[in-house]
Protein backbone atom coordinates (compact mmCIF):
# COMPACT_ATOMS: atom_id res chain seq x y z
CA UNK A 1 170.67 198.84 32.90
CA UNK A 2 171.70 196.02 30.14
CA UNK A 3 170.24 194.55 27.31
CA UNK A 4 169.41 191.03 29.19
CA UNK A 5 167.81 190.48 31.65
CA UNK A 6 169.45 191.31 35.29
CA UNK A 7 168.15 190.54 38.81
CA UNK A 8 168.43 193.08 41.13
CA UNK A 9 170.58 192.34 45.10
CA UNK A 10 166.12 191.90 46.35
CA UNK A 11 165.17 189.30 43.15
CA UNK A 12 168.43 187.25 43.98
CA UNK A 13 167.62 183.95 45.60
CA UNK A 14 170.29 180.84 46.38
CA UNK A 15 173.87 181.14 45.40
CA UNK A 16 173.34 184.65 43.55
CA UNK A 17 171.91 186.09 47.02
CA UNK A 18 174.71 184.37 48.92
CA UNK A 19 177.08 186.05 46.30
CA UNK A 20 175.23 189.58 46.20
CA UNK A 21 175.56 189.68 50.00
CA UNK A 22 178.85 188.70 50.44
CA UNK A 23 180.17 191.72 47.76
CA UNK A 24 177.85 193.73 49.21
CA UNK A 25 179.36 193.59 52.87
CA UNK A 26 182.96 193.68 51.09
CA UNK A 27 182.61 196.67 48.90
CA UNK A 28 179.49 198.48 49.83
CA UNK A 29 177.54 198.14 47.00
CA UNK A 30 177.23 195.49 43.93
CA UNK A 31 178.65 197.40 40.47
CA UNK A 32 176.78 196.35 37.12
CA UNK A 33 179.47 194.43 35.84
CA UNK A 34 179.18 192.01 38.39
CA UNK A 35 175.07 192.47 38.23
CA UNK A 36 175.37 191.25 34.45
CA UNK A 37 176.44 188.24 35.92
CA UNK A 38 173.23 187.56 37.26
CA UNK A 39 171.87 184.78 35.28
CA UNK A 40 175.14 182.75 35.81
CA UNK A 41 176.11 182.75 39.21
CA UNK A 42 179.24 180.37 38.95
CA UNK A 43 180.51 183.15 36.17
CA UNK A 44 179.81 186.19 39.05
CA UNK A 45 182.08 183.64 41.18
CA UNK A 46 184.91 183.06 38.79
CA UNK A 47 184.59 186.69 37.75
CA UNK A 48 185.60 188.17 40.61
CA UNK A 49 187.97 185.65 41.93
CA UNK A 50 189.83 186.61 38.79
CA UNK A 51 189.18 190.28 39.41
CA UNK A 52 190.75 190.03 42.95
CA UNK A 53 194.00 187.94 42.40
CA UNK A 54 194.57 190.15 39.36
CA UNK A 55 194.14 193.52 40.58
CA UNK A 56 194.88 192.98 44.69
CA UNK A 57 197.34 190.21 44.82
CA UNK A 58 200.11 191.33 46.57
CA UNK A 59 203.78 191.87 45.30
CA UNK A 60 205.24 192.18 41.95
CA UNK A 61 203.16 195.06 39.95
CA UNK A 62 202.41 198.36 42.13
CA UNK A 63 198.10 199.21 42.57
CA UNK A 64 198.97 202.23 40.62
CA UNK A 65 200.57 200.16 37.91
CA UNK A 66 197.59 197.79 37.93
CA UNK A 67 195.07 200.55 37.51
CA UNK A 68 196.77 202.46 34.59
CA UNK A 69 196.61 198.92 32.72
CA UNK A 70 193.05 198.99 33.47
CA UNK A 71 192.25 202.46 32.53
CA UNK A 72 194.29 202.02 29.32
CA UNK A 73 193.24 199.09 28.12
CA UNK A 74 189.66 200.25 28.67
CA UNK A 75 190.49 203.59 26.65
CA UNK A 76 191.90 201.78 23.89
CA UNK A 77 188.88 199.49 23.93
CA UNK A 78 186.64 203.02 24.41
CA UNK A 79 184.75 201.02 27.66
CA UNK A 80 183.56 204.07 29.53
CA UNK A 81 182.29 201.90 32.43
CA UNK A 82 185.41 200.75 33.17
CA UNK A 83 187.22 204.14 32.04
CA UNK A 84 185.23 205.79 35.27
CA UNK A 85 185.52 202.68 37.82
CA UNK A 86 189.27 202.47 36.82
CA UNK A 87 190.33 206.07 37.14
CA UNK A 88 188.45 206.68 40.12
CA UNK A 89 191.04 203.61 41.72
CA UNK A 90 193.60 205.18 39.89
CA UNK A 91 193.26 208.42 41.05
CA UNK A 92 193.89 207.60 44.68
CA UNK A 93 197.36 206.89 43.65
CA UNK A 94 197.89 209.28 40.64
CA UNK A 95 197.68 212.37 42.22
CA UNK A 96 197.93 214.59 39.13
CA UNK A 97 194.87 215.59 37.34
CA UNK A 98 196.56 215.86 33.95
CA UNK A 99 197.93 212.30 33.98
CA UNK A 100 194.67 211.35 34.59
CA UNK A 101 192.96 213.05 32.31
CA UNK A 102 195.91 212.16 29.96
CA UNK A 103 195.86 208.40 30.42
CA UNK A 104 191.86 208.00 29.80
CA UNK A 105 192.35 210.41 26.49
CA UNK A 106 195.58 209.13 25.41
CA UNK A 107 198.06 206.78 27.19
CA UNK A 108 200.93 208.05 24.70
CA UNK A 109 200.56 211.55 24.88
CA UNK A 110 201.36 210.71 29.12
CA UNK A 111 204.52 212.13 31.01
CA UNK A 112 205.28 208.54 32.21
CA UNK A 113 208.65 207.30 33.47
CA UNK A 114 210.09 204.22 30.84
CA UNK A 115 209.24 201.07 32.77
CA UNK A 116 205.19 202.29 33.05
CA UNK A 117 205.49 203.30 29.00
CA UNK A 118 207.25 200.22 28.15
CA UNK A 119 204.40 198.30 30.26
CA UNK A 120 201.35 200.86 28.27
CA UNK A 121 203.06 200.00 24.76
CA UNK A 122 203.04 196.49 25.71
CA UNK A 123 198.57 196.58 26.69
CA UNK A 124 198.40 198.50 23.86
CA UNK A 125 199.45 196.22 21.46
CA UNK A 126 197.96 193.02 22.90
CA UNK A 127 194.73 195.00 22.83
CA UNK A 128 194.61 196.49 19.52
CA UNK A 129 197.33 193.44 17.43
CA UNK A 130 197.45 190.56 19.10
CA UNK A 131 198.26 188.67 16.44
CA UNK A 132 202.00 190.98 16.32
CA UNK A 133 202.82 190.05 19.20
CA UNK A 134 206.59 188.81 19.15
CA UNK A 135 208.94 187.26 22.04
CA UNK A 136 210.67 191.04 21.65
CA UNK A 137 207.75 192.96 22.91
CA UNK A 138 208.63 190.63 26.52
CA UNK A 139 212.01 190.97 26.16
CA UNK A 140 211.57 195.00 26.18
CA UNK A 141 209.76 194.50 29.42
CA UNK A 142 212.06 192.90 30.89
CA UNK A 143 215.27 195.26 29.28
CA UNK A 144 213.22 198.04 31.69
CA UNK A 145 213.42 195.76 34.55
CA UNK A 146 209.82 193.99 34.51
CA UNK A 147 210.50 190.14 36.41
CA UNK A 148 208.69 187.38 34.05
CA UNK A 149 206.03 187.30 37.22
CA UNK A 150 205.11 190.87 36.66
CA UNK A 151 205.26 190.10 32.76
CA UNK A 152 202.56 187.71 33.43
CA UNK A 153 200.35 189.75 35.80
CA UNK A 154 200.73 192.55 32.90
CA UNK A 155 199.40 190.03 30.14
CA UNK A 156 196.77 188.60 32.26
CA UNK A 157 195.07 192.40 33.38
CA UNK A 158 195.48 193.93 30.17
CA UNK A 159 193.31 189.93 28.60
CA UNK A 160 190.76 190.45 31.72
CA UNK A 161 189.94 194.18 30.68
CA UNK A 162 189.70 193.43 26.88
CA UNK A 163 187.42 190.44 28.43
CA UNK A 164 185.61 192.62 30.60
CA UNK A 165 185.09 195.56 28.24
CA UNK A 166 183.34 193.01 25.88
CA UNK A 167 181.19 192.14 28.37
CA UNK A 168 180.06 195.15 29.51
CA UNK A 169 179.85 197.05 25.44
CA UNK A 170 178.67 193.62 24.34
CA UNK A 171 175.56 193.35 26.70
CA UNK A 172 175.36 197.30 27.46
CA UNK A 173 176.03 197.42 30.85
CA UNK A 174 175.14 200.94 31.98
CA UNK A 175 177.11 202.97 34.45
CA UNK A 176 176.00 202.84 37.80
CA UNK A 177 173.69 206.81 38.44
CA UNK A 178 175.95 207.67 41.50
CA UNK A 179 179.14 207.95 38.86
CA UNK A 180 180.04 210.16 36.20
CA UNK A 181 178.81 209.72 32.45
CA UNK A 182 181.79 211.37 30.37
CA UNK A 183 184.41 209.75 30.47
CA UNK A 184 186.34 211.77 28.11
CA UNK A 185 187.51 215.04 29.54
């Protein structure tokens, strides 16, 4: 499952079986990523706190919009955990196969209207140069009609997946059996 160690929802005892419940009877099930947590339950707390004002806060960014961050970032990054988790959200907005299947190969070589490009070439370069980043690169957000708060959701998911990814290639967090193991198509 990882390469520390990680209790399991019936070894969890105190805060980390108050935590494990409560996700459970939210989303059905607790993922590994959160699992990894295990050892540190005020960082399973903050974690998804973070995760849940980022990716479900309402206004500003569209879910869709959120998700292709995600899956892109994650891509770039080559995170096939989140890859799968995040195009399986993604693709109950993105109807089309091919964008799919484009976006987790590819981001670029995507049919994608010029605000969501504009927002991909933005994650893209905060993933792989950070250190290039210029007050232009917001300003071309903005010229295709991004609002500074969306700006700022925008930075914040695309620095919580290059977090996240280095969490989960960093301590080998294995996908869960129940989902699928390519993520390339």
């Amino acid at each position: 499952m990882a390469w520390i160690e990680v209790l399991e929802r019936e070894n969890a005892q105190g805060q980390l079986s108050e935590i494990y419940d409560e996700v459970s009877r939210k989303r059905g099930g607790i993922a590994n990523v959160y699992k990894i947590h295990s050892m540190n339950p005020p960082t399973l707390k903050a974690h998804l706190e973070l995760y849940m004002s980022l990716l479900y806060r309402k206004g500003g960014l569209s879910r869709a919009q959120r998700e292709m961050i995600a899956v892109t970032v994650s891509a770039l990054d080559q995170c096939g955990y989140c890859v799968v988790h995040h195009s399986e959200a993604l693709a109950r907005y993105v109807k089309s196969t091919e964008t799919l299947k484009s976006l987790r190969q590819d981001y670029r070589e995507t049919d994608l209207p010029e605000k969501e490009r504009a927002m991909l070439d933005y994650c893209a370069k905060l993933t792989m140069n950070p250190y290039e980043m210029r007050e232009r690169d917001v300003e071309e957000l903005r010229t295709t009609g991004f609002t500074d708060s969306e700006i700022l959701d925008i930075n914040l998911i695309t620095s919580y997946f290059n977090f996240v990814n280095r969490v989960v290639l960093g301590l080998g967090v294995e996908l869960e059996a129940d989902r699928e193991r390519d993520y390339r198509y």
